[in-house]
N, C-alpha and C. Protein backbone atom coordinates (compact mmCIF):
# COMPACT_ATOMS: atom_id res chain seq x y z
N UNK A 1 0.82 -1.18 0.00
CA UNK A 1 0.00 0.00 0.00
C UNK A 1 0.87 1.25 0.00
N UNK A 2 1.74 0.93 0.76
CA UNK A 2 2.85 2.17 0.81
C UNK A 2 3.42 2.76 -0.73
N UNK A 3 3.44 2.21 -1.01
CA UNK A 3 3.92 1.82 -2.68
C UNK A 3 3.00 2.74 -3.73
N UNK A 4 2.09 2.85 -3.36
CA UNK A 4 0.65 3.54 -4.13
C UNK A 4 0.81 5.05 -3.50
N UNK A 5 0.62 5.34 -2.20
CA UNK A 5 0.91 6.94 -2.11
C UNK A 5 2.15 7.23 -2.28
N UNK A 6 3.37 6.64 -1.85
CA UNK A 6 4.81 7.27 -2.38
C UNK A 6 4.96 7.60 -3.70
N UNK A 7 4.50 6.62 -4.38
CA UNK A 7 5.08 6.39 -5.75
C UNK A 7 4.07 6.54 -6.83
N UNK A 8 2.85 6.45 -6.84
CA UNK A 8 1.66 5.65 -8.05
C UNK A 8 0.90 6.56 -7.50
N UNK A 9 0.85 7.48 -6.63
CA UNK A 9 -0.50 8.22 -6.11
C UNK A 9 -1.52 9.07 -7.35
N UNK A 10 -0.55 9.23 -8.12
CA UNK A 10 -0.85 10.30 -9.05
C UNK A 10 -1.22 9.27 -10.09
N UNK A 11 -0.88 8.66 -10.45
CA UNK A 11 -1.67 7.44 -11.64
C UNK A 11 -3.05 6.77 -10.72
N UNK A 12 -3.00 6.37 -9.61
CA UNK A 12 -4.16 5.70 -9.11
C UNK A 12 -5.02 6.53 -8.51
N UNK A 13 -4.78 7.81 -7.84
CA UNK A 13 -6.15 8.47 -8.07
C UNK A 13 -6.27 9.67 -8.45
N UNK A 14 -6.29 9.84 -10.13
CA UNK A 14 -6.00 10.63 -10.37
C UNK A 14 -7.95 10.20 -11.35
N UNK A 15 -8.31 11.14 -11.52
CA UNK A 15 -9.77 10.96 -12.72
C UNK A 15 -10.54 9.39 -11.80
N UNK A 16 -10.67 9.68 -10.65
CA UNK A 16 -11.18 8.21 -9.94
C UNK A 16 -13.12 9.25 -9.55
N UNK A 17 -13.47 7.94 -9.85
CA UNK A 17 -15.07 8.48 -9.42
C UNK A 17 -15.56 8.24 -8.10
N UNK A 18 -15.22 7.00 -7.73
CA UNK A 18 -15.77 6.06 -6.64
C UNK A 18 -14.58 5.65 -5.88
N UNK A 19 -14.70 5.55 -4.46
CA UNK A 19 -13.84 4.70 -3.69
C UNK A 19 -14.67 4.36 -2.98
N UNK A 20 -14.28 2.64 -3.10
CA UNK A 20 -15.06 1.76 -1.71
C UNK A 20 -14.02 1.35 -1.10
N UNK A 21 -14.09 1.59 0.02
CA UNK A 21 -13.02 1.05 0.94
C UNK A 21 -13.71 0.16 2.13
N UNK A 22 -13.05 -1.01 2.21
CA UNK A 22 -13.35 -1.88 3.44
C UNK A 22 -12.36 -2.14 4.79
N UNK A 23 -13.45 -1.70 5.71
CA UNK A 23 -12.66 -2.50 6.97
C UNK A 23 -13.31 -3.80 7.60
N UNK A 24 -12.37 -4.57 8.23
CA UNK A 24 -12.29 -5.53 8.88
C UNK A 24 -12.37 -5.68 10.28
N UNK A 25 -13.32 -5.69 10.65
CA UNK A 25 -13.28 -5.32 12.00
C UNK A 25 -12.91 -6.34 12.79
N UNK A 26 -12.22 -7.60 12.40
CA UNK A 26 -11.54 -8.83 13.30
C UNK A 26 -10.68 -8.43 13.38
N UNK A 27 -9.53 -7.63 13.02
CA UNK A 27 -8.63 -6.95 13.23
C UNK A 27 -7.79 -6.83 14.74
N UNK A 28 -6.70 -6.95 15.05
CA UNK A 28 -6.40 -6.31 16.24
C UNK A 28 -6.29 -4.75 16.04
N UNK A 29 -6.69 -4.11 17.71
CA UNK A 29 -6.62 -2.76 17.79
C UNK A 29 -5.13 -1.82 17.22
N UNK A 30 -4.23 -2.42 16.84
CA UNK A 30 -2.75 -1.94 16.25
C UNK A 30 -3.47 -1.96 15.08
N UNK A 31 -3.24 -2.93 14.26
CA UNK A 31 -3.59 -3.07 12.62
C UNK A 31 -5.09 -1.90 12.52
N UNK A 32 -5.88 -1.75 13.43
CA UNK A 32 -6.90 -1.40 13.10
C UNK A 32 -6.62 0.75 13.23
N UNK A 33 -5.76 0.71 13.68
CA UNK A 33 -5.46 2.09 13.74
C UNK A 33 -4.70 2.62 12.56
N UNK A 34 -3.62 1.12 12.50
CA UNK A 34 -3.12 1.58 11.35
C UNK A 34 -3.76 1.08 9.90
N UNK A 35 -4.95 1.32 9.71
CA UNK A 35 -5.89 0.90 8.80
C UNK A 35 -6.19 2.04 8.75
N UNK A 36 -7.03 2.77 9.85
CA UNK A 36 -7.46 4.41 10.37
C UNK A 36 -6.17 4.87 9.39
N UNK A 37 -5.28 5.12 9.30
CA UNK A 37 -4.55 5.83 9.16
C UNK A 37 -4.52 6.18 7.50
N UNK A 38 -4.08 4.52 6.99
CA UNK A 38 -4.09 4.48 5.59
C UNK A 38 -5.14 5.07 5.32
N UNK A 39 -6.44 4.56 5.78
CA UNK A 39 -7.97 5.47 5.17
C UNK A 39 -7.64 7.29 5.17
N UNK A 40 -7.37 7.23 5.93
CA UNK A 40 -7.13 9.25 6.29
C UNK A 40 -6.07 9.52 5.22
N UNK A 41 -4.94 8.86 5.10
CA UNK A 41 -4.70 9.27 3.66
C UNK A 41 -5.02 9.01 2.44
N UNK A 42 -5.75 7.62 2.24
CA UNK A 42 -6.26 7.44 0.99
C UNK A 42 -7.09 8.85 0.47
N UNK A 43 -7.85 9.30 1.72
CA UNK A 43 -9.09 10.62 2.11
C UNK A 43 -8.49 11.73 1.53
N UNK A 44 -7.14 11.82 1.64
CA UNK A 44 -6.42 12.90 1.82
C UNK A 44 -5.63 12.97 0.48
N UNK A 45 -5.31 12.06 -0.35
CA UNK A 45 -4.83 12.01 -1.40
C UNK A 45 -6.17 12.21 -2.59
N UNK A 46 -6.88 11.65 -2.22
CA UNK A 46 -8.27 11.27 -3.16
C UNK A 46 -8.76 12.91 -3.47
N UNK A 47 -8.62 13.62 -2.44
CA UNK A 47 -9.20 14.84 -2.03
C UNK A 47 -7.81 15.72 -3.09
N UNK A 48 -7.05 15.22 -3.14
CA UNK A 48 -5.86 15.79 -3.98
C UNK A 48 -6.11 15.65 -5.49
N UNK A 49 -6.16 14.42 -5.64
CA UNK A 49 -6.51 14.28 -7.47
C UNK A 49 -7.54 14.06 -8.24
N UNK A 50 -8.75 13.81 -6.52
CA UNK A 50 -9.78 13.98 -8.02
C UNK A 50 -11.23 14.09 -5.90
N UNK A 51 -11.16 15.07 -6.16
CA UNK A 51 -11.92 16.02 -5.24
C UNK A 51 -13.46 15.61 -5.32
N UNK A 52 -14.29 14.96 -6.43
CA UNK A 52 -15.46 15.48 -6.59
C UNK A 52 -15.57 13.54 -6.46
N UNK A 53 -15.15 12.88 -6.01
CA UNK A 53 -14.72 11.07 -6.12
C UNK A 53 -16.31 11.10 -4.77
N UNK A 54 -16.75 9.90 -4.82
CA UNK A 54 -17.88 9.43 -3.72
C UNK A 54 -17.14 8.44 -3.15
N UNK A 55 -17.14 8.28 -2.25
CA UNK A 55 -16.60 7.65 -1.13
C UNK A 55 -18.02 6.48 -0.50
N UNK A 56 -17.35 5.26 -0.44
CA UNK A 56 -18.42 4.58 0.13
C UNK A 56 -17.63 3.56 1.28
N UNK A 57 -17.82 3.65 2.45
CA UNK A 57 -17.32 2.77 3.72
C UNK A 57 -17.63 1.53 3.72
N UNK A 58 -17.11 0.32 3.47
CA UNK A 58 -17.87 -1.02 4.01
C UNK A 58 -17.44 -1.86 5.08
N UNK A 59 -18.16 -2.29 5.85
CA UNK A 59 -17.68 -2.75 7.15
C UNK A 59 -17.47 -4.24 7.02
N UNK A 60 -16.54 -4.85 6.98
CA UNK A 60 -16.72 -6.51 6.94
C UNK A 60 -16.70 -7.20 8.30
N UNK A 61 -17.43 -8.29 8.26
CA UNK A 61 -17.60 -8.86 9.00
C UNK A 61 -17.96 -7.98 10.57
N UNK A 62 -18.85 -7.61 10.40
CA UNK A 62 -19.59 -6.27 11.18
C UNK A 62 -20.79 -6.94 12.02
N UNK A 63 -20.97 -8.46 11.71
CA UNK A 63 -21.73 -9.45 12.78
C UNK A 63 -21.26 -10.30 13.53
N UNK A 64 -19.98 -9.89 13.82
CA UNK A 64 -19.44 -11.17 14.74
C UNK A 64 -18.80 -9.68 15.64
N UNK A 65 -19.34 -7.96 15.93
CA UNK A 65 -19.47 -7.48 16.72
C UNK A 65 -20.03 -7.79 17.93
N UNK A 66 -20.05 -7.71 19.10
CA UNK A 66 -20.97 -8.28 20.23
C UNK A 66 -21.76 -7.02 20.35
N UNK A 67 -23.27 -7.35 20.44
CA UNK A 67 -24.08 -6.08 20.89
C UNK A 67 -23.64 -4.77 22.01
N UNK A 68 -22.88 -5.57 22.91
CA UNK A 68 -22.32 -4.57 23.96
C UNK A 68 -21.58 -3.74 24.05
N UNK A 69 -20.87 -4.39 22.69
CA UNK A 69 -19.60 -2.98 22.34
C UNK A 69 -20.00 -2.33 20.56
């Protein structure tokens, strides 16, 4: 992934309409921040080359949440 904003940012979202992005919420709380993170820049780059893009969130595996948390 690193590889795409250092290097490719400008070929991959550059004229982009749509981003769906998924999280995983089995995740440990490390990986899951640094997931947060990549998203905030994907956000942040997307917002760079092509501003007017729809953004859609998908949550995976979003039923093996426990009601309590």
């Amino acid at each position: 992934m690193e590889n795409y904003f250092n290097q490719q940012k400008d070929v991959i979202f550059k004229d982009v309409e749509v981003l769906i992005y998924v999280f995983d919420v089995t995740k440990k709380l490390a990986d899951i921040e640094e997931e947060l993170n990549s998203y905030k820049l994907c956000l942040e780059t997307l917002a760079e080359f092509s501003p007017e893009a729809r953004v859609f969130v998908l949550i995976h595996k979003i039923d093996r949440i426990q009601d309590s948390k």
